[in-house]
Protein backbone atom coordinates (compact mmCIF):
# COMPACT_ATOMS: atom_id res chain seq x y z
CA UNK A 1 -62.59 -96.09 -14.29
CA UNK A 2 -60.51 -96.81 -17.20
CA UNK A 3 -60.82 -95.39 -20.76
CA UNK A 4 -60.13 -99.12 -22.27
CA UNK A 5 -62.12 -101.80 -23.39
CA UNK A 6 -62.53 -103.13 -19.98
CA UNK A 7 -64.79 -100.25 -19.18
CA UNK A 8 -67.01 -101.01 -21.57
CA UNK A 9 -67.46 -104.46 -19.91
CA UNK A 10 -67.52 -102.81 -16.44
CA UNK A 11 -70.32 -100.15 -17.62
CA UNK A 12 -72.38 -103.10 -18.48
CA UNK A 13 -72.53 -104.50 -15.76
CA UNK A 14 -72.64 -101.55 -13.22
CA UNK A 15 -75.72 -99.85 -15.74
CA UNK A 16 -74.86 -96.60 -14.13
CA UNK A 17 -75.94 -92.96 -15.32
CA UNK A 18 -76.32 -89.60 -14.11
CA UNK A 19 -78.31 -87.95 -11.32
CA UNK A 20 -80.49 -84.77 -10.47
CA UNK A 21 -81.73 -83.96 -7.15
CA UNK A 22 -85.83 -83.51 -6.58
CA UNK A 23 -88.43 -82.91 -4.14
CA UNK A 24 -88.98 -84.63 -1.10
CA UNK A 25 -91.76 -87.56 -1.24
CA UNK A 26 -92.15 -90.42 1.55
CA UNK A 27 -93.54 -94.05 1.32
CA UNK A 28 -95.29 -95.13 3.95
CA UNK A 29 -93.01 -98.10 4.96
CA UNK A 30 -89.56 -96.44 5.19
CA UNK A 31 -88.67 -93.55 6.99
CA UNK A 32 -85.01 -91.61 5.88
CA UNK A 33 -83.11 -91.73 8.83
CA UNK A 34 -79.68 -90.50 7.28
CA UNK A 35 -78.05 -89.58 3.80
CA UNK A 36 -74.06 -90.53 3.25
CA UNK A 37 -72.22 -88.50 0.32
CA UNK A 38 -68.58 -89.35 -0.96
CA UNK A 39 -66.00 -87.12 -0.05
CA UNK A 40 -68.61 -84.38 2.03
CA UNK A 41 -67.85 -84.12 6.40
CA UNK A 42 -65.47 -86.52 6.45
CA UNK A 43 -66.93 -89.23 4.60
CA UNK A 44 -64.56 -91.46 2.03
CA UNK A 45 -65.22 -94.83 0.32
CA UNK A 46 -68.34 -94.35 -1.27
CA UNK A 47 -67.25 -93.77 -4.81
CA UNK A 48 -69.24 -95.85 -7.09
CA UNK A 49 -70.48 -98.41 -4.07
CA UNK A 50 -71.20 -101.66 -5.01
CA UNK A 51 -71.72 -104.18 -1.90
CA UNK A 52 -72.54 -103.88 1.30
CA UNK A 53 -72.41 -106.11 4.64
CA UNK A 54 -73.65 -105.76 7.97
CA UNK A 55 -71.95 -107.31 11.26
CA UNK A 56 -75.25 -109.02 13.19
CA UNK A 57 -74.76 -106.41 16.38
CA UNK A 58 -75.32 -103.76 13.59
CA UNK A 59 -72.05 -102.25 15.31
CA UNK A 60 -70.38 -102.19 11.74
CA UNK A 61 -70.90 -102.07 8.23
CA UNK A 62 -68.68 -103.00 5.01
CA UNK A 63 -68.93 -101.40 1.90
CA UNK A 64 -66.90 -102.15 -1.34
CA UNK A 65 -66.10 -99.38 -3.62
CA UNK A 66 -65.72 -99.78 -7.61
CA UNK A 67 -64.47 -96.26 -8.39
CA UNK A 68 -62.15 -96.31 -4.99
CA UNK A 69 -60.90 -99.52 -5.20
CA UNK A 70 -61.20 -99.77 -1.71
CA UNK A 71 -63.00 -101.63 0.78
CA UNK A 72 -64.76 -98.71 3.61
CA UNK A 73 -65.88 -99.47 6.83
CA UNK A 74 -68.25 -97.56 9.20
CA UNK A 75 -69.20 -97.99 12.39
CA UNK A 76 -72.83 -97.70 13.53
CA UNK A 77 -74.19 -96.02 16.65
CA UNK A 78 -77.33 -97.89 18.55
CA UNK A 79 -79.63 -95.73 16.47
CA UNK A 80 -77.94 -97.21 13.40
CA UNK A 81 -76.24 -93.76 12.49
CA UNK A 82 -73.03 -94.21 10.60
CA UNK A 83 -70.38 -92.27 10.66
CA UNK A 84 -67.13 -93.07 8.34
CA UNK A 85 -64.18 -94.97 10.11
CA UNK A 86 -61.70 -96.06 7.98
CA UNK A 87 -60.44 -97.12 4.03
CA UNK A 88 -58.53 -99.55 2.88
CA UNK A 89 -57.52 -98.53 -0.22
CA UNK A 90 -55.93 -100.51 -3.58
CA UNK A 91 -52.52 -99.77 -3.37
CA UNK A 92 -49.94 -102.34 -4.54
CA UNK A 93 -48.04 -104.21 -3.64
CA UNK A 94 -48.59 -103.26 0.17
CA UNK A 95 -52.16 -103.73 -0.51
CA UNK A 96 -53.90 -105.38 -4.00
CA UNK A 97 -56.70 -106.96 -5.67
CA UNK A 98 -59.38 -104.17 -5.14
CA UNK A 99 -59.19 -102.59 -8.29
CA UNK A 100 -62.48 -102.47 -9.60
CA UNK A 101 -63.63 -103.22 -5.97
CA UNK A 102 -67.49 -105.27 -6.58
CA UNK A 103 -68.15 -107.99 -4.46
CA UNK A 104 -68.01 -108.33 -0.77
CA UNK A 105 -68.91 -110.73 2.25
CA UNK A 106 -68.53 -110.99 5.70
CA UNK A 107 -67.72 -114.39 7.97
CA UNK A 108 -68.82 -113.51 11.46
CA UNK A 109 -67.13 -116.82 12.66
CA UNK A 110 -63.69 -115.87 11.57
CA UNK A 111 -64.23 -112.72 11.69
CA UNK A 112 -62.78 -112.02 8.10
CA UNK A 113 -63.65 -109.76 5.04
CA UNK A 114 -63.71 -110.73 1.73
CA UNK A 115 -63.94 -108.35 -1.54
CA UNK A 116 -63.67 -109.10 -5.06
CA UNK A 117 -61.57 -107.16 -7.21
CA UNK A 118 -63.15 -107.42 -10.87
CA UNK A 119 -60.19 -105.40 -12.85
CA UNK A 120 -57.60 -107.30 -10.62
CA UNK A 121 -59.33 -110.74 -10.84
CA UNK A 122 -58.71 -111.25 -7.42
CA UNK A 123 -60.46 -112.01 -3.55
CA UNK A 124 -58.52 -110.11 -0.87
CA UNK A 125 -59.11 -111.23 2.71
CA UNK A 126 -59.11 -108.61 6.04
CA UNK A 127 -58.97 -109.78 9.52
CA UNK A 128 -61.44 -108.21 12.10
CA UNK A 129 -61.04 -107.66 16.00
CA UNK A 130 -63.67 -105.61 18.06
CA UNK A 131 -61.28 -102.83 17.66
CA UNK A 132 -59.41 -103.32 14.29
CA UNK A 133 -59.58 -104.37 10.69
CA UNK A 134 -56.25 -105.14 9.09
CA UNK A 135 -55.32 -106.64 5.37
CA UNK A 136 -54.30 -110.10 5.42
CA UNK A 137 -53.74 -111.19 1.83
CA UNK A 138 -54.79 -111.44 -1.24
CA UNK A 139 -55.47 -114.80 -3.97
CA UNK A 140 -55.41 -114.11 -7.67
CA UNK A 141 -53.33 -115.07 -10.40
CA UNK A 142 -51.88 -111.67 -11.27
CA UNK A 143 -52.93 -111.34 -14.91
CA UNK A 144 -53.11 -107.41 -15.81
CA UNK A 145 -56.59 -106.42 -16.73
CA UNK A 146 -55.05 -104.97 -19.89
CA UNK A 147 -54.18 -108.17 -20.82
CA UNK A 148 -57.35 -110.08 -19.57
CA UNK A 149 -60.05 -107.16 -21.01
CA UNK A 150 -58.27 -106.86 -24.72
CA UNK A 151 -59.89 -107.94 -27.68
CA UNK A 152 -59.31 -111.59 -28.22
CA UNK A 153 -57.11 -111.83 -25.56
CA UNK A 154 -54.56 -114.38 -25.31
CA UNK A 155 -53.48 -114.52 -21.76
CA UNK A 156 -49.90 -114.82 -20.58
CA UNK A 157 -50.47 -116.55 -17.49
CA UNK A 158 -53.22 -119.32 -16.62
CA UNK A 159 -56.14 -118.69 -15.54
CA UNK A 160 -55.96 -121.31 -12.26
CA UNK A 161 -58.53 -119.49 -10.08
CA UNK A 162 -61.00 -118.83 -11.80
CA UNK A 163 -61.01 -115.17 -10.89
CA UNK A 164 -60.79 -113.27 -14.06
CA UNK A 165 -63.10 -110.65 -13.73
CA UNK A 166 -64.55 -111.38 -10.02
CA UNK A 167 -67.80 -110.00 -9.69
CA UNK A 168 -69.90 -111.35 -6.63
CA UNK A 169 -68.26 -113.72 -3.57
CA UNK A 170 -70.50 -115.66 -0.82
CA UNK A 171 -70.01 -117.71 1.81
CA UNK A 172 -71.74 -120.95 2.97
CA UNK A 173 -73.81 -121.01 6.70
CA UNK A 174 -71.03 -122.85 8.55
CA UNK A 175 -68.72 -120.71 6.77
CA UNK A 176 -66.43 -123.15 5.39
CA UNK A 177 -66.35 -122.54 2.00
CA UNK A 178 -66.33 -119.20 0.10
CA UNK A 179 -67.86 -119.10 -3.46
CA UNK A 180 -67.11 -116.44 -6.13
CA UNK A 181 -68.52 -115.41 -9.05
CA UNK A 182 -66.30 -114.68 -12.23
CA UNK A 183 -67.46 -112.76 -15.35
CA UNK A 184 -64.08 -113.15 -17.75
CA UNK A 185 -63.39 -116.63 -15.91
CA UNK A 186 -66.73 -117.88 -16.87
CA UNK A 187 -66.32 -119.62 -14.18
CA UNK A 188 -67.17 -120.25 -9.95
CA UNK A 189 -64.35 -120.48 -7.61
CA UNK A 190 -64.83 -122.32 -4.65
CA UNK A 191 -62.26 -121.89 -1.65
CA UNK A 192 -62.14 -123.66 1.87
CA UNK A 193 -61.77 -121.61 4.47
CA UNK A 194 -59.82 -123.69 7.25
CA UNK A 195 -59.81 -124.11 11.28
CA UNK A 196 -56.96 -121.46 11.09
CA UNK A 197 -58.72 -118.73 9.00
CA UNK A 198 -56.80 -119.26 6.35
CA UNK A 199 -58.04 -119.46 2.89
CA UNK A 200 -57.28 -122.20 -0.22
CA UNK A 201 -58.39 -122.43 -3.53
CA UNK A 202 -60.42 -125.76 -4.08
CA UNK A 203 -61.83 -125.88 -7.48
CA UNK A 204 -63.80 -123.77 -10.45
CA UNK A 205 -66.40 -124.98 -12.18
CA UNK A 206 -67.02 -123.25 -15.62
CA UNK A 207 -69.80 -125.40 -17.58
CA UNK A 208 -72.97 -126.82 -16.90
CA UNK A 209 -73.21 -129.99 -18.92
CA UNK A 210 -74.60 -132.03 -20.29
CA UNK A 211 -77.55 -129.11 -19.83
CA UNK A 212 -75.70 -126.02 -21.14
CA UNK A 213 -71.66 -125.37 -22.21
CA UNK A 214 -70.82 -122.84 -20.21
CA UNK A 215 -72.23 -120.84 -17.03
CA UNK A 216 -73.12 -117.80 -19.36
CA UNK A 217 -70.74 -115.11 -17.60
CA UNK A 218 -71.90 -115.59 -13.78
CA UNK A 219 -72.23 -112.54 -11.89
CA UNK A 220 -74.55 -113.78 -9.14
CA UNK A 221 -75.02 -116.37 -6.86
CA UNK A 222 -77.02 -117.60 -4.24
CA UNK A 223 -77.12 -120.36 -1.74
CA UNK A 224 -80.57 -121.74 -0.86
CA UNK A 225 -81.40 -121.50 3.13
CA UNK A 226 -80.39 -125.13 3.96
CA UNK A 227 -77.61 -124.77 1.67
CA UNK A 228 -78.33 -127.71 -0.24
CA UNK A 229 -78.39 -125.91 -3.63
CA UNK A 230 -76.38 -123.47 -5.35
CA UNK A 231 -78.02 -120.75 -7.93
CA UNK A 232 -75.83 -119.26 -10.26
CA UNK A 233 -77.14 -116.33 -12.68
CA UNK A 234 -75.08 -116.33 -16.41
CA UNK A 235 -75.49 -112.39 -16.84
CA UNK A 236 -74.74 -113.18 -21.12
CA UNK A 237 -76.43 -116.25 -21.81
CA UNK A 238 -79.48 -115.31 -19.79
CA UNK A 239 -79.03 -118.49 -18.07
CA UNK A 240 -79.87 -119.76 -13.77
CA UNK A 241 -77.90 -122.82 -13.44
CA UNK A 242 -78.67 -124.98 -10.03
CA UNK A 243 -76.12 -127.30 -8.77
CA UNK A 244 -77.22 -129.60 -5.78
CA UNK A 245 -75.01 -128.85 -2.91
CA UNK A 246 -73.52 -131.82 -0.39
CA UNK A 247 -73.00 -131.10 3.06
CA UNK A 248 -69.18 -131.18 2.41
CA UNK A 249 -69.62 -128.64 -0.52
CA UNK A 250 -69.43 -130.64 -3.67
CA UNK A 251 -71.53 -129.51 -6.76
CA UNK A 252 -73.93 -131.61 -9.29
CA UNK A 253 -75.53 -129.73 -11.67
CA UNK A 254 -79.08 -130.69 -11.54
CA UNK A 255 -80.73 -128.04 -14.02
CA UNK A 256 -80.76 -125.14 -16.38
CA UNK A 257 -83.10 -122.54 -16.97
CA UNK A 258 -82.78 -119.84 -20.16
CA UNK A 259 -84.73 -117.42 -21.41
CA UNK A 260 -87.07 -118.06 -24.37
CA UNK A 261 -87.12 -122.13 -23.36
CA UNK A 262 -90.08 -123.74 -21.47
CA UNK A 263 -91.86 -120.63 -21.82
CA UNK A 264 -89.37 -118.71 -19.48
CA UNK A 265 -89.72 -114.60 -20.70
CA UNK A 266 -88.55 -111.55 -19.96
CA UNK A 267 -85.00 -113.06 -18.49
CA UNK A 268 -82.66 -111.12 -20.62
CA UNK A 269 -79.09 -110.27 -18.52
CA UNK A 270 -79.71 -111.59 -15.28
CA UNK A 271 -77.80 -109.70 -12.57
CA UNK A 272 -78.81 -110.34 -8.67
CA UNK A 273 -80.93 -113.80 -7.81
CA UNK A 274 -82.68 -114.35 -4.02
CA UNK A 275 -83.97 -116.80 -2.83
CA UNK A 276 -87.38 -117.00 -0.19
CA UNK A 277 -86.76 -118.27 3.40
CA UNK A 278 -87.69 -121.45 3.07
CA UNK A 279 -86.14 -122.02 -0.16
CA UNK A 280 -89.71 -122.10 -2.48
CA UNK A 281 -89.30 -119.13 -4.49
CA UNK A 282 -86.40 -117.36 -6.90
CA UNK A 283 -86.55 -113.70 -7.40
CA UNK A 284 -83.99 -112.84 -10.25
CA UNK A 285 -83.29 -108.91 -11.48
CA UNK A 286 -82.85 -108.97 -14.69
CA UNK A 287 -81.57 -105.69 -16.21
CA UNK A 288 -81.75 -106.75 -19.86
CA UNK A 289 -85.80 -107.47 -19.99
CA UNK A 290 -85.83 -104.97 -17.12
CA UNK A 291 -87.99 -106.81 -15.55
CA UNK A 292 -87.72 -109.12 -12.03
CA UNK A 293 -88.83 -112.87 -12.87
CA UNK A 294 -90.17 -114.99 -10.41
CA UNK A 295 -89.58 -118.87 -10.33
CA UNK A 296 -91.25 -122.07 -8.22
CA UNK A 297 -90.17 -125.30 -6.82
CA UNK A 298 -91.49 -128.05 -7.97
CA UNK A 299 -92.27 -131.38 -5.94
CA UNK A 300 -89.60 -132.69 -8.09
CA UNK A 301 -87.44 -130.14 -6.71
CA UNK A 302 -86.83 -128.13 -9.88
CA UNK A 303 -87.52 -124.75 -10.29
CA UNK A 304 -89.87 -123.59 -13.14
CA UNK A 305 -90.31 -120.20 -14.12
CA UNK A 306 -94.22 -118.40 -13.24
CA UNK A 307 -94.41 -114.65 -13.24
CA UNK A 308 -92.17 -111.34 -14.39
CA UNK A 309 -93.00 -108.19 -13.21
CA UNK A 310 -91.72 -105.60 -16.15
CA UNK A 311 -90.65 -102.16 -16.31
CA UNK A 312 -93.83 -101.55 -18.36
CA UNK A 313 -96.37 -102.87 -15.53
CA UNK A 314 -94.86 -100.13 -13.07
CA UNK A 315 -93.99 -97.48 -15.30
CA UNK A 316 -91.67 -94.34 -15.06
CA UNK A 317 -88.60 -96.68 -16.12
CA UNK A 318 -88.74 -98.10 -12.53
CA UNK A 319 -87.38 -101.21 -13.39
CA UNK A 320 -85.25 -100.43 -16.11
CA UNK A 321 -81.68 -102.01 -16.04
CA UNK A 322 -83.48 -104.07 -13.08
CA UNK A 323 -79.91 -105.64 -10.74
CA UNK A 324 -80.64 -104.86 -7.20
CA UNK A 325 -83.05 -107.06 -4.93
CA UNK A 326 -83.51 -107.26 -1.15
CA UNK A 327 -86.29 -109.95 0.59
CA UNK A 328 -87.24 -109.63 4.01
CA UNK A 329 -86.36 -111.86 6.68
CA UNK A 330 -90.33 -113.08 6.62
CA UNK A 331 -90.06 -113.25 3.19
CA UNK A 332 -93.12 -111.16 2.71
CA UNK A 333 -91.61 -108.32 1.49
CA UNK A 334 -89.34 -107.69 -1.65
CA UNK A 335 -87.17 -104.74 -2.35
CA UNK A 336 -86.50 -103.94 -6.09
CA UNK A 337 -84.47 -101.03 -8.16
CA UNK A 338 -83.03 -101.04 -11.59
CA UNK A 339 -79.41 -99.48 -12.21
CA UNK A 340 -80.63 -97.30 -15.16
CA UNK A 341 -84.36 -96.67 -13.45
CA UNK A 342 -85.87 -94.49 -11.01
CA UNK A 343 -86.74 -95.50 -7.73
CA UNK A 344 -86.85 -97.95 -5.17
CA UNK A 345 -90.05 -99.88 -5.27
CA UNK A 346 -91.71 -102.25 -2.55
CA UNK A 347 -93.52 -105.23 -3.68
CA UNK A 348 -95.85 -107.62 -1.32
CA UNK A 349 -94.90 -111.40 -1.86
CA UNK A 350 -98.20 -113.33 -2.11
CA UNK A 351 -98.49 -116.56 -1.00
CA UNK A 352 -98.15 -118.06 -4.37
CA UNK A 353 -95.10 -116.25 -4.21
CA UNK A 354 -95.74 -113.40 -7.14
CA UNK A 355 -95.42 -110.06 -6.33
CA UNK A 356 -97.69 -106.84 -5.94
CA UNK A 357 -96.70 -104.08 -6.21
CA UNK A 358 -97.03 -102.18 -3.06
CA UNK A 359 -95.59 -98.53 -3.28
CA UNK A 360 -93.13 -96.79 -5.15
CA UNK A 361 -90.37 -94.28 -3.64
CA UNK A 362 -88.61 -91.90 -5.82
CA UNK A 363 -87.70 -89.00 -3.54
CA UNK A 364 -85.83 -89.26 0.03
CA UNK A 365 -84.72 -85.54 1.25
CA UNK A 366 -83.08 -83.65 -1.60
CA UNK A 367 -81.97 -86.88 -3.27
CA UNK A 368 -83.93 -88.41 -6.40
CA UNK A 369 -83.40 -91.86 -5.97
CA UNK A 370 -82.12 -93.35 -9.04
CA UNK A 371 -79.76 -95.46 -10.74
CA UNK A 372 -79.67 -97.59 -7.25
CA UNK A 373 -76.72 -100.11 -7.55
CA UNK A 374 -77.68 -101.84 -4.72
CA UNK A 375 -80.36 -102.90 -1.53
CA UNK A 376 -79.30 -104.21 1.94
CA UNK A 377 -81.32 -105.12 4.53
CA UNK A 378 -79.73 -105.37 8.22
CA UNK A 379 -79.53 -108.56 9.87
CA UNK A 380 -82.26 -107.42 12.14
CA UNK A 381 -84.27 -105.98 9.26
CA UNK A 382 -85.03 -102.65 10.80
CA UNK A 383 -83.45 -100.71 7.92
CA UNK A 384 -82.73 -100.57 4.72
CA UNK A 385 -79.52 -99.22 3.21
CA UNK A 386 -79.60 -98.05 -0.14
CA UNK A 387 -76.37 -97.53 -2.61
CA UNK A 388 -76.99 -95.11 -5.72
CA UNK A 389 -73.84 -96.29 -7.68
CA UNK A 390 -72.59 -92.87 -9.36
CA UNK A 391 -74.43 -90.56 -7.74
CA UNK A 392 -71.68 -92.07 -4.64
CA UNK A 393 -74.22 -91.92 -1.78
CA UNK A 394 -75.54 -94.36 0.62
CA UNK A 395 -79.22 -93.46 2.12
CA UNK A 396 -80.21 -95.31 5.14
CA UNK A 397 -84.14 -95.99 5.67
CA UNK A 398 -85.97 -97.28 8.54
CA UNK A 399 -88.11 -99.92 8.17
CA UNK A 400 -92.56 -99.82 9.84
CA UNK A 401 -92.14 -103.30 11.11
């Protein structure tokens, strides 16, 4: 996107590389129902995709774009076809904060967007109607990524969000609060979101003590399904920090997990963390150890690390620069890729909550699937959407339920 330092820091994080298109090959569990291409019959807003959200009617889908700077939206038909509908586009001042467009969520109560903008170190907000989607704002503290992304960078302005370098955002259930995940902040932002839709920074948190100094660099986060505990992923320090979560939204930290202590391996750069339905298991992508690492609850209610599958157990560099993850609504399925890898592979969750490896797909149509950038699953779980970073496609697959 930029030939400056901050690329470099981008690059790392978005793994991406370079594609070649192959022979067809199905798995038995997805069917290809319909391949999306950037910029080919009308299609825009899929350059570089990073995140993707689906309304729970399936009528519409969000899609963030890190080499458009844009949030697109499509609209879905009741066979789940999409076709391309509109894209908001970074273009200040009428419309900023998407540059370096990554993260993305939707809040079906107040029927708002949110994207994070990880050049701009910014969350901009869109309103939704059944009919329209219009820009509403944007919070950030306007610090030029030239400034931010330089070599021992001094910065002009403070850094009062917590936004520098905004990777991932999330919401809570009762969509109150909004949580983001900062990379050059080191830090999460929490926001309320009020009775009127309207949006207000709360507080960042940017260490872990007394258990660790820092977050490590967050770039992912996850809410567990009661929303009682917050799981943060520190992509440099290979570090999962867990905060227990009060029903108003304020944070303890209650532990911290790193690689190479308590016997925790192959946990190098962790980039995407999900949790099981009911809250027992961690599933964390870790693109440095390529490898996904699997983690238990205690009775205590602390996690401990049991089981990574690696990129050497499967083979053909499927795992390699492992980041994406998608668990079924059951939680008896995982979906896995790796940024820098080949191929989307399907893995069984066992009761004991490790994984086996249940088939491999490599080839949809005339598209090799590889260097994946990320998984979705729709709210009804019928399909799978797939987003292959920089080869700026997004392949929808049906799900054998």
């Amino acid at each position: 996107m930029f030939q400056t330092k901050s690329a470099t820091i981008f690059s790392l994080l978005l793994i991406t590389s370079l594609f070649n298109d192959s022979t067809v090959k199905a798995a038995e569990s997805l069917t290809l129902i319909q391949v999306l291409n950037d910029n080919i019959n009308g299609v825009d807003g899929l350059a570089n995709p990073r995140d993707i959200k689906i309304k729970a009617d399936n009528t519409r889908v969000f899609i963030s774009s890190g080499d458009d700077n844009a949030l697109a939206v499509f609209n879905a038909d009741k066979h789940f076809n999409l076709t391309f509908s509109e894209l908001f586009k970074n273009s200040p001042p009428t419309l900023k904060g998407l540059e370096g467009a990554s993260g993305l969520t939707y809040l079906p109560i107040h029927q708002q967007v949110a994207v994070t903008g990880f050049y701009d170190g910014a969350l901009a907000l869109f309103n939704e109607t059944d009919t329209t989607i219009t820009y509403r704002n944007t919070l950030s503290d306007d610090l030029s990524y030239k400034n931010v992304f330089a070599d021992n960078a001094v910065l002009k302005s403070p850094d009062t969000l917590g936004l520098l370098g905004a990777w991932e955002v999330i919401h809570s259930a009762n969509e109150k609060q909004l949580l983001v995940a900062s990379y050059m902040s080191n830090a999460i932002s929490i926001f309320d979101v009020k009775a009127d839709h309207t949006v207000a920074f709360k507080q960042k948190i940017t260490h872990a003590k007394p258990y660790a100094d820092s977050l490590g660099k967050p770039v992912s986060l996850a809410l567990s399904p009661s929303n009682d505990a917050l799981f943060v992923l520190g992509y440099e320090n290979h570090q999962l920090t867990i905060f227990d979560r009060q029903t108003d939204g304020a944070l303890s930290i209650k532990q911290v997990i790193e690689h190479s202590e308590n016997d925790v391996t192959q946990c190098l750069n962790p980039q995407e963390i999900v949790s099981s339905p009911h809250g027992q298991f961690l599933y964390a992508a870790c693109s440095g150890s390529h490898s996904i690492g699997v983690l238990q609850k205690a009775p205590n209610g602390k996690y401990r690390f049991i089981k990574a599958i690696t990129n050497a157990e499967i083979g053909n560099d499927s795992l390699k620069g492992a980041s994406s993850l998608a668990i079924s609504n059951k939680g008896d399925m995982l979906y896995a890729a790796g940024e820098l890898g080949t191929g989307l592979h399907v893995f069984n969750v066992q009761e004991d909550g490790k994984l086996a490896l249940k088939e491999s797909l490599y080839h949809v149509g005339e598209h090799k699937l590889k260097g994946i950038s990320s998984l979705t699953l729709t709210p009804d779980n019928r399909h799978l959407l797939v987003a292959t970073g920089k080869r700026n496609s997004l392949i929808i697959l049906k799900r054998q339920l």
